[in-house]
Every structure is written in structure tokens, then in C-alpha cells.
PDB file of N, CA and C in Angstrom:
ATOM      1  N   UNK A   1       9.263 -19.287 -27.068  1.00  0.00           N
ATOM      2  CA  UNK A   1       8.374 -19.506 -25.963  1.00  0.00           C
ATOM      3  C   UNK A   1       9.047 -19.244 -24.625  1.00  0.00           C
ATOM      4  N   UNK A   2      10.113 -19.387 -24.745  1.00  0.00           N
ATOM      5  CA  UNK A   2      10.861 -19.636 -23.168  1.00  0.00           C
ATOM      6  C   UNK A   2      10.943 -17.836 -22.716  1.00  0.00           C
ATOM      7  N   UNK A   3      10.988 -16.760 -24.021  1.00  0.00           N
ATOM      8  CA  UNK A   3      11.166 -15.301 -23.233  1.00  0.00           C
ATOM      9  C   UNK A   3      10.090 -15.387 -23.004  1.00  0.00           C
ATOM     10  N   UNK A   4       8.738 -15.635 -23.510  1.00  0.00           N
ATOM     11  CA  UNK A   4       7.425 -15.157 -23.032  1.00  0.00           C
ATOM     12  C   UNK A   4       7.297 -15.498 -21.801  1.00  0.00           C
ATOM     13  N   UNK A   5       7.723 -16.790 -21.413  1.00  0.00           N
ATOM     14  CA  UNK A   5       7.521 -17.210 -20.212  1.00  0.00           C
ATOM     15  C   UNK A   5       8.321 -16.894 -18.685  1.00  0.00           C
ATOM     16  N   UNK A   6       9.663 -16.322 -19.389  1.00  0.00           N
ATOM     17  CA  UNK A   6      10.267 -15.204 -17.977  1.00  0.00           C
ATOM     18  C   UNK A   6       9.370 -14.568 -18.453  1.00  0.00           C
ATOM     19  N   UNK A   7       9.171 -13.348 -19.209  1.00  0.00           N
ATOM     20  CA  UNK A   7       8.355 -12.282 -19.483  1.00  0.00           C
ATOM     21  C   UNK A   7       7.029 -12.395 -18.480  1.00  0.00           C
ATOM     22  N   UNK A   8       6.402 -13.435 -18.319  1.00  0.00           N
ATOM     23  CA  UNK A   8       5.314 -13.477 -17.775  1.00  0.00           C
ATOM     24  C   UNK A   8       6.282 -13.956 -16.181  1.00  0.00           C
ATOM     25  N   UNK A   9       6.867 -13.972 -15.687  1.00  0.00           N
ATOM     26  CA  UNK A   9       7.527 -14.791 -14.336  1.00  0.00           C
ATOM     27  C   UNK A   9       7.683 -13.538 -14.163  1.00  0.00           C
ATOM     28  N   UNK A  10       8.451 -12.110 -14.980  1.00  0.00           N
ATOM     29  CA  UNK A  10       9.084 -10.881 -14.472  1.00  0.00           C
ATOM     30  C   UNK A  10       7.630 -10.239 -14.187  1.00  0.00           C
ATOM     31  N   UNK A  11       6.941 -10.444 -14.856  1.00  0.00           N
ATOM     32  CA  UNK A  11       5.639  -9.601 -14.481  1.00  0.00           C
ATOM     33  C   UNK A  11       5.023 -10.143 -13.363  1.00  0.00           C
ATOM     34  N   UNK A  12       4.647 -11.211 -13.036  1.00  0.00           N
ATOM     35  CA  UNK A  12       4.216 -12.121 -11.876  1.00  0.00           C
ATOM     36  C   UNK A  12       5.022 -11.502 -10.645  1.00  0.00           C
ATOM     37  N   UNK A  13       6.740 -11.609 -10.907  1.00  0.00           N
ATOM     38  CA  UNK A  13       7.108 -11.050  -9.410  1.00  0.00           C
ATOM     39  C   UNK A  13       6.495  -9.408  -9.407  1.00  0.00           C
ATOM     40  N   UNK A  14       6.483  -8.184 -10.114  1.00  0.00           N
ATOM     41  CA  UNK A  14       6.458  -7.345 -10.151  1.00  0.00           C
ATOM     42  C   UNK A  14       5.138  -7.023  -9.556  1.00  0.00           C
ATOM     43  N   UNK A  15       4.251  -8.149 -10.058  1.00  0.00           N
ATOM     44  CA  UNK A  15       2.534  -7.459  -9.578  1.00  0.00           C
ATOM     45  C   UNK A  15       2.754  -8.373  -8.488  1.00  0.00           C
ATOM     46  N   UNK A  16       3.351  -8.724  -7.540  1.00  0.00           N
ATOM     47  CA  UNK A  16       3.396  -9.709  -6.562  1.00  0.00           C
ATOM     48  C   UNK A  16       4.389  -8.624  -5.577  1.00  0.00           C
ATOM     49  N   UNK A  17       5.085  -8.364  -5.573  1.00  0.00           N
ATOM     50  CA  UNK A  17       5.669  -6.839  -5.151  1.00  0.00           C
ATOM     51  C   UNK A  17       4.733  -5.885  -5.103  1.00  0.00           C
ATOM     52  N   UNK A  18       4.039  -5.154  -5.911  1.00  0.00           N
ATOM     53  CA  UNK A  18       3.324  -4.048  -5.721  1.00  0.00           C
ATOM     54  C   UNK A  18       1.945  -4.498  -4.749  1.00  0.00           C
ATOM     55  N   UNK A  19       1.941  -5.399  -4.423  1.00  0.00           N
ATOM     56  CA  UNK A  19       0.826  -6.172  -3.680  1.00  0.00           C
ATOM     57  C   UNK A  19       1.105  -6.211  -2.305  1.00  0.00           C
ATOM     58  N   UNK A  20       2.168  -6.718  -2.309  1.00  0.00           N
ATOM     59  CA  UNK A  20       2.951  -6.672  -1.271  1.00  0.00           C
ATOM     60  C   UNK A  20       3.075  -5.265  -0.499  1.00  0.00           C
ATOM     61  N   UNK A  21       3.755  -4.680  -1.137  1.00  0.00           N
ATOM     62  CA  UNK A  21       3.730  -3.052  -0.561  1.00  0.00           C
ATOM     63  C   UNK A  21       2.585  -2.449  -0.778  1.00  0.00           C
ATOM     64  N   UNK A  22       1.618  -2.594  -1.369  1.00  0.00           N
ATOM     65  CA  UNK A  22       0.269  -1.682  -1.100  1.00  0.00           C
ATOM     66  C   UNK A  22      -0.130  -2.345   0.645  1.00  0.00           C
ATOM     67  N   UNK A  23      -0.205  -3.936   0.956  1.00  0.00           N
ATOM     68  CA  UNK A  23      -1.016  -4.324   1.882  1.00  0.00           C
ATOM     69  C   UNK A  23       0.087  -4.086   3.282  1.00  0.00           C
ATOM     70  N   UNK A  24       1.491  -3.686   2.853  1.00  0.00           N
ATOM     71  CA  UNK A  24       2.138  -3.162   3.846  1.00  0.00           C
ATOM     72  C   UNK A  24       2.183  -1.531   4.371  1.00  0.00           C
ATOM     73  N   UNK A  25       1.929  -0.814   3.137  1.00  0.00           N
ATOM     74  CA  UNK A  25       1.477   0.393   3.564  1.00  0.00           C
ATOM     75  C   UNK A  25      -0.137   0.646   3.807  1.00  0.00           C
ATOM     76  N   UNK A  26      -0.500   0.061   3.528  1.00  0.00           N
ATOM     77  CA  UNK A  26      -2.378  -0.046   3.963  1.00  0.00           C
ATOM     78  C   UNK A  26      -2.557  -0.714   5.721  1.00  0.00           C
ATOM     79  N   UNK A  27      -1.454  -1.882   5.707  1.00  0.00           N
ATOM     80  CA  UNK A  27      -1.582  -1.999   7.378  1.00  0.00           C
ATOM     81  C   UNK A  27      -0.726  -1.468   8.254  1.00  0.00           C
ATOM     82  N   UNK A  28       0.137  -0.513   7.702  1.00  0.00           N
ATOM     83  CA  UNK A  28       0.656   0.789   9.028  1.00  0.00           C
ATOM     84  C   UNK A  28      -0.422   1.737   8.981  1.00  0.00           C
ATOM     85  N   UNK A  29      -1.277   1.809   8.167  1.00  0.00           N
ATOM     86  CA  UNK A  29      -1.976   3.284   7.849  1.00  0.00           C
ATOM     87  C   UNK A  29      -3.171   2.771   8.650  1.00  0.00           C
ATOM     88  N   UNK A  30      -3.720   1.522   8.852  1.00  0.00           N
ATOM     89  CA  UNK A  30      -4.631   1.049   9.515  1.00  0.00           C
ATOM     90  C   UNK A  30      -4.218   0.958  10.819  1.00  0.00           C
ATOM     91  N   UNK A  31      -2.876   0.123  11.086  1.00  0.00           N
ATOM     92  CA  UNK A  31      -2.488   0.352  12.465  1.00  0.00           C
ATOM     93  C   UNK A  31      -2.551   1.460  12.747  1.00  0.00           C
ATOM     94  N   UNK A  32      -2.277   2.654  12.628  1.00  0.00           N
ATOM     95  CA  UNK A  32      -2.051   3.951  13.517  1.00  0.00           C
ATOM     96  C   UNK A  32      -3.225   4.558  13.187  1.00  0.00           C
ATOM     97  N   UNK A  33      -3.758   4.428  12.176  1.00  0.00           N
ATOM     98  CA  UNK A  33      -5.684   4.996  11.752  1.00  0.00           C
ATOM     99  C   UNK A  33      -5.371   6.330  11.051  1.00  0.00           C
ATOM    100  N   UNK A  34      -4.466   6.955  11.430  1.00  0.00           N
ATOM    101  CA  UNK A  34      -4.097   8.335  10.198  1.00  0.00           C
ATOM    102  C   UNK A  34      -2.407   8.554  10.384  1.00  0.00           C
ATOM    103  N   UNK A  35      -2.424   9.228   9.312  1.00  0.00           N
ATOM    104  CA  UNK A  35      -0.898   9.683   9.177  1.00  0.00           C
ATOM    105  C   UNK A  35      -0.578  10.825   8.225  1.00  0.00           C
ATOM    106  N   UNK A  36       0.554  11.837   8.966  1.00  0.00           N
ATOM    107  CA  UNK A  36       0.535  12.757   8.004  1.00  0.00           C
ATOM    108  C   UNK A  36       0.730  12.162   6.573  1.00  0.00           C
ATOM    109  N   UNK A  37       0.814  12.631   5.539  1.00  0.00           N
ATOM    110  CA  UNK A  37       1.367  11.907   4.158  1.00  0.00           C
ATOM    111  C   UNK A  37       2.712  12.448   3.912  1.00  0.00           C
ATOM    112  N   UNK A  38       3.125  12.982   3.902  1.00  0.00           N
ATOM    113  CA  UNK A  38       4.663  13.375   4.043  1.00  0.00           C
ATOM    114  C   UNK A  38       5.206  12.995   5.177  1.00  0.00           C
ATOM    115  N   UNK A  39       4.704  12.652   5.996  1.00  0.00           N
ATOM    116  CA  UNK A  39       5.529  11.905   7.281  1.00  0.00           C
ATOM    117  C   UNK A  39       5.719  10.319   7.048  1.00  0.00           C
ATOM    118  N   UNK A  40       4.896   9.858   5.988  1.00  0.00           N
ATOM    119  CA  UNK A  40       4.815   8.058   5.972  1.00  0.00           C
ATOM    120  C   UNK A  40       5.553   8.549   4.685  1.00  0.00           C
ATOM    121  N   UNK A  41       5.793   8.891   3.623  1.00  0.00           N
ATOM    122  CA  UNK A  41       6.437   9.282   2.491  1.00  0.00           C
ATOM    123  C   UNK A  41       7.952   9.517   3.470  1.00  0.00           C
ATOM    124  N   UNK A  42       8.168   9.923   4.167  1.00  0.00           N
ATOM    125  CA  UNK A  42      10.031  10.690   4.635  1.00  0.00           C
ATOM    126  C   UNK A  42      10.341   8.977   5.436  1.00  0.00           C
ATOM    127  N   UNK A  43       9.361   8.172   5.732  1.00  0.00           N
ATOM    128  CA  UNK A  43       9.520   6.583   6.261  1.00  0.00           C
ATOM    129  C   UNK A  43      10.550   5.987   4.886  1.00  0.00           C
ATOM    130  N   UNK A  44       9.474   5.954   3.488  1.00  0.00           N
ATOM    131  CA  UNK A  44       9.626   4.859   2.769  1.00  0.00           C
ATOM    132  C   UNK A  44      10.608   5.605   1.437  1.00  0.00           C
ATOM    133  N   UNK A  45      11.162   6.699   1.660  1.00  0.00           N
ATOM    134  CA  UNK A  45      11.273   7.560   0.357  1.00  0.00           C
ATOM    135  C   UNK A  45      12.890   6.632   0.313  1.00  0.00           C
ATOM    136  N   UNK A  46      13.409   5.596   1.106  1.00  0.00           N
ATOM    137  CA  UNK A  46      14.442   5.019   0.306  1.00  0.00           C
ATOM    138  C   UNK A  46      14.392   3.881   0.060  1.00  0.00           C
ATOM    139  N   UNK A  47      12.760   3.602  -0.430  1.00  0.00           N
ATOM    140  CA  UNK A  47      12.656   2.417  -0.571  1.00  0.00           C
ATOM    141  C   UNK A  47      11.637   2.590  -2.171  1.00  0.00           C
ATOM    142  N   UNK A  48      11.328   3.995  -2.031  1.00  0.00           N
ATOM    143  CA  UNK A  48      10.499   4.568  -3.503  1.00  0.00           C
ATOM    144  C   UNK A  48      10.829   5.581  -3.948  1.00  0.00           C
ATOM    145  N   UNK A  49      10.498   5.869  -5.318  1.00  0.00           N
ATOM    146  CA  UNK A  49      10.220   7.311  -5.203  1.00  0.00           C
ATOM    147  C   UNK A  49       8.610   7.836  -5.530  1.00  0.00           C
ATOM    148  N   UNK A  50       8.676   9.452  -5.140  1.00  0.00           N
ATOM    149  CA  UNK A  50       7.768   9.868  -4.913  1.00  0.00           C
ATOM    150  C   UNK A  50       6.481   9.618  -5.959  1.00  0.00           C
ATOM    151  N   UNK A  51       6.888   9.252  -7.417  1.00  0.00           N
ATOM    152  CA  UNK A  51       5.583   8.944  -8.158  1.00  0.00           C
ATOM    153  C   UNK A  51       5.186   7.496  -7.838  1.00  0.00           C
ATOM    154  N   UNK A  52       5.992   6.582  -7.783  1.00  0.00           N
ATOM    155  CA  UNK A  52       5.451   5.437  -7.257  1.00  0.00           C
ATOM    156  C   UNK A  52       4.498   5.539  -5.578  1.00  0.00           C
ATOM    157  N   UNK A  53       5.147   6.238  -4.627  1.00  0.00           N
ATOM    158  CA  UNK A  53       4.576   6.279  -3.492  1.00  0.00           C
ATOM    159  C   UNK A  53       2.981   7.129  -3.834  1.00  0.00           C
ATOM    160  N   UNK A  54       2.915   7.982  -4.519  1.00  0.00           N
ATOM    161  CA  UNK A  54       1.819   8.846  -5.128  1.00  0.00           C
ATOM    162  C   UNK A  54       0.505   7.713  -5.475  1.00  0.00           C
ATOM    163  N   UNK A  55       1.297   7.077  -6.740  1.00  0.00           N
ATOM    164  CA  UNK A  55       0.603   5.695  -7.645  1.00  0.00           C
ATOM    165  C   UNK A  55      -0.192   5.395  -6.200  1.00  0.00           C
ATOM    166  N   UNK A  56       0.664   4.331  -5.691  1.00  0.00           N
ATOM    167  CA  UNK A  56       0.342   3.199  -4.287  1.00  0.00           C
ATOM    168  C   UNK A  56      -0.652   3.948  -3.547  1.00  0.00           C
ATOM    169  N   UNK A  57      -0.835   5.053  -2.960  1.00  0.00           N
ATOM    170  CA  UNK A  57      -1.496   6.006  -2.266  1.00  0.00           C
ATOM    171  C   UNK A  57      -3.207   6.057  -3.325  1.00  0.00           C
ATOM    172  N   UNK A  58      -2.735   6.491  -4.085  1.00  0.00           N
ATOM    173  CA  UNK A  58      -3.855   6.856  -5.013  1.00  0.00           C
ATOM    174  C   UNK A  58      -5.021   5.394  -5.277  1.00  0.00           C
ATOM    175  N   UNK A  59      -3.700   4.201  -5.328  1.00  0.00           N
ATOM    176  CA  UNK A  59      -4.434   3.044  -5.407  1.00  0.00           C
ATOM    177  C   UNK A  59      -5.723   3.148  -4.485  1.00  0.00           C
ATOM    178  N   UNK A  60      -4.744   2.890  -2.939  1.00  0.00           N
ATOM    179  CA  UNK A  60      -5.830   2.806  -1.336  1.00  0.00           C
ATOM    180  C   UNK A  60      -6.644   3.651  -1.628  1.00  0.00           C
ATOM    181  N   UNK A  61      -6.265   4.724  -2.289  1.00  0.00           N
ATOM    182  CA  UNK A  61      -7.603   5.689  -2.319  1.00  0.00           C
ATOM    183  C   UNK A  61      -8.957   5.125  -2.976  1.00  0.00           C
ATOM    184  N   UNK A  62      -8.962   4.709  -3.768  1.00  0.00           N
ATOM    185  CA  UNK A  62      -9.443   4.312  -5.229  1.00  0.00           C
ATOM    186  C   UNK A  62     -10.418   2.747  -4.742  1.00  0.00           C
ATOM    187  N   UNK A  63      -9.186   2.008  -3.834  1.00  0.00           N
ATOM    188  CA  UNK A  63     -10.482   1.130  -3.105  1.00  0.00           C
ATOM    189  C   UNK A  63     -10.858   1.219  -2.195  1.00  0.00           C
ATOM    190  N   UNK A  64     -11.068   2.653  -1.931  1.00  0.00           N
ATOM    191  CA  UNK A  64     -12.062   3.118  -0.605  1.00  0.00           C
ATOM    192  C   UNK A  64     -11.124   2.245   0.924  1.00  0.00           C
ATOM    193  N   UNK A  65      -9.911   1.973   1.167  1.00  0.00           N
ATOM    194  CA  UNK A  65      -9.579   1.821   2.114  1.00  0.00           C
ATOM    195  C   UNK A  65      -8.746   2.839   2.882  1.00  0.00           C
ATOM    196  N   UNK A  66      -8.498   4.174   2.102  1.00  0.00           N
ATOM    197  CA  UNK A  66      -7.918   5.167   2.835  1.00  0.00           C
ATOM    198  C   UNK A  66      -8.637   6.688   2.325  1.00  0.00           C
ATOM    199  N   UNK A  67      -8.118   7.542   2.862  1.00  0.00           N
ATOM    200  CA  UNK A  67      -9.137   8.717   2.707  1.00  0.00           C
ATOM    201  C   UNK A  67      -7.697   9.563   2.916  1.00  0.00           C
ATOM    202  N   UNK A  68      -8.276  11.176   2.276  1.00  0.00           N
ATOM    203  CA  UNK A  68      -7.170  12.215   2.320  1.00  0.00           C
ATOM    204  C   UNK A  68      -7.547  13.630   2.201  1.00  0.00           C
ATOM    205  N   UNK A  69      -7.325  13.690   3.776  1.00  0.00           N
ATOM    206  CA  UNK A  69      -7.594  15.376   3.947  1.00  0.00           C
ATOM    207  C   UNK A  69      -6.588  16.275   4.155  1.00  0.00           C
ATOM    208  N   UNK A  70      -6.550  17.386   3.311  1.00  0.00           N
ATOM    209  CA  UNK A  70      -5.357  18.385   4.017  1.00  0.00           C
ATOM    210  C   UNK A  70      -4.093  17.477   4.244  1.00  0.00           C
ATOM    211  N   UNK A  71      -3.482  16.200   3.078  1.00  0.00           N
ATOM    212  CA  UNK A  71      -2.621  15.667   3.335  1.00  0.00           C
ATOM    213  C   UNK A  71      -2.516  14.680   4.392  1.00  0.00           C
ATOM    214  N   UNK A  72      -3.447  14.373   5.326  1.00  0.00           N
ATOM    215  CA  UNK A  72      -3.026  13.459   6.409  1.00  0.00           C
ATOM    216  C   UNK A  72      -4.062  12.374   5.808  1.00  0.00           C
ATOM    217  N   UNK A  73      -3.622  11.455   5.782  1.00  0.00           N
ATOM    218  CA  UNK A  73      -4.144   9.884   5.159  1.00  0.00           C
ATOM    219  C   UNK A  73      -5.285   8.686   6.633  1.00  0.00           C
ATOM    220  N   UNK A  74      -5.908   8.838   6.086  1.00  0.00           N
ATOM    221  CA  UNK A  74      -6.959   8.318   7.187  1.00  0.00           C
ATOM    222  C   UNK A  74      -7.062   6.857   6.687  1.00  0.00           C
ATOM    223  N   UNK A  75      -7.524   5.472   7.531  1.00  0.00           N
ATOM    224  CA  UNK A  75      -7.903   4.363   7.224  1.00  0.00           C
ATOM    225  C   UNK A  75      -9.184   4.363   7.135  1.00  0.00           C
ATOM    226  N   UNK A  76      -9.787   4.006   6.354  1.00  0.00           N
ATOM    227  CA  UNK A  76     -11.569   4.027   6.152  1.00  0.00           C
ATOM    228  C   UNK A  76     -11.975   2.386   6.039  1.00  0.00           C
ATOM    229  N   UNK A  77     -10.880   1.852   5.645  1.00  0.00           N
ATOM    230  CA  UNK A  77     -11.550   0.779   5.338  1.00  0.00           C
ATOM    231  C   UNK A  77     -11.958  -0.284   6.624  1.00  0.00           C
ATOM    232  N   UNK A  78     -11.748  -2.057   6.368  1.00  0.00           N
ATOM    233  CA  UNK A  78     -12.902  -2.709   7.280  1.00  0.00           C
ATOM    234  C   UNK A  78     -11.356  -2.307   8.708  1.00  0.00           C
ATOM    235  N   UNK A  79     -11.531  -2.958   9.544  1.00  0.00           N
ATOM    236  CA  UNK A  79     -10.684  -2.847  10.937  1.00  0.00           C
ATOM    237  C   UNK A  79     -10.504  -3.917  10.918  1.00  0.00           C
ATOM    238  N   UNK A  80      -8.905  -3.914  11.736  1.00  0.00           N
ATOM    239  CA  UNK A  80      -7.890  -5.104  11.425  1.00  0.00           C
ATOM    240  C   UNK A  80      -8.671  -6.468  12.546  1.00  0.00           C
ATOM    241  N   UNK A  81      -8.753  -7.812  11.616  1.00  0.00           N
ATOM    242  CA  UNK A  81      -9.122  -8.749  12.434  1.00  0.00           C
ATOM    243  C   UNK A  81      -8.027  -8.536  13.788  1.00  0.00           C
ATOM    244  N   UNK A  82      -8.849  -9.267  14.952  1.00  0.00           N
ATOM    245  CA  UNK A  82      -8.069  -9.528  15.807  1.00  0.00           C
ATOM    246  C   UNK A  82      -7.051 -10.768  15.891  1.00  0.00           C
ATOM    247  N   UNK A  83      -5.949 -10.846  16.370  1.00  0.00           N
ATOM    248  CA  UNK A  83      -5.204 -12.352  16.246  1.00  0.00           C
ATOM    249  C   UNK A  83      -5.709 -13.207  17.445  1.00  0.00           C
ATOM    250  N   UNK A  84      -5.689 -14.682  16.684  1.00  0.00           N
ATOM    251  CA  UNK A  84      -6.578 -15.427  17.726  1.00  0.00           C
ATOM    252  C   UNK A  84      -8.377 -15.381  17.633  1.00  0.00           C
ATOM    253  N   UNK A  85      -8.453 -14.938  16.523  1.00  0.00           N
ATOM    254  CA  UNK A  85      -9.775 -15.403  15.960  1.00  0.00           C
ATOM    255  C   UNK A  85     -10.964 -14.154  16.546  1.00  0.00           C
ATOM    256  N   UNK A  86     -11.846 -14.313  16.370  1.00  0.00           N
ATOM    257  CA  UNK A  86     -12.993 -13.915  16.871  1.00  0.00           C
ATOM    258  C   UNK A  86     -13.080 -14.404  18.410  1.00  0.00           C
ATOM    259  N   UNK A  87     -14.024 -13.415  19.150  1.00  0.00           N
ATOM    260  CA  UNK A  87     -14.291 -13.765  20.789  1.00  0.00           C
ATOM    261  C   UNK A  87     -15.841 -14.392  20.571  1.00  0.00           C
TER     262      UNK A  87
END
């Protein structure tokens, strides 16, 4: 019982990581509203490699929060709350 249960702790951090970095590359891509894709890829390429950065990309795609033309990555999805609540 005790491997199943790292087993399930190693998987927990892992999908807790990829969560992490999707909603960190989803809010630079929202902050700036587009970006080349090889220009945000030459940012993070020592922190991934290119099939994982592909994966992550493909994700945003997939829930309609980013878009991709001719390589440059657009934000589609909702717009970043403001800090300090609503006016």
C-alpha cells in the first residue's frame, strides 16, 4: 500500500506542475494578448523541451483560451480580472 500511495503523491505533484505551468504560460500569453510562438518557446526552452512546450500549447488551444495563426499565439480566452476587485 505505501508504493501506491507515493505513486499517487508522484502523480499529484506532476499534474500539480503541469497546472502550474499551463496557467503560467496562459497568463504571459494573456498579459501581452499575442506572441510569436518561437519567441515564447526561445523564453522557456531551458525550462522544457520542445514536445512538452508543443503538448502545453496544444492544451490552451484545445480549451479555447489561445488561438494560432501563422505561428503567433493569440489570447482568446475571458480577460484578466482586474486586482482590487471589480469597479
Amino acid at each position: 500500500m505505501v508504493a501506491k500511495t507515493t505513486e499517487v503523491g508522484i502523480a499529484k505533484r506532476e499534474v500539480e506542475q503541469v497546472v502550474g505551468t499551463l496557467a503560467a504560460i496562459g497568463d504571459l500569453i494573456r498579459e501581452i494578448g499575442e506572441v510569436p510562438s518561437g519567441h515564447l518557446y526561445a523564453r522557456l526552452c531551458g525550462t522544457m523541451n520542445l514536445e512538452t512546450y508543443t503538448r502545453l500549447i496544444e492544451i490552451l488551444k484545445a480549451a479555447q483560451l489561445v488561438s494560432e495563426s501563422a505561428h503567433l499565439l493569440t489570447w482568446i480566452g475571458p480577460a484578466a480580472t482586474p486586482k482590487g476587485g471589480s469597479h
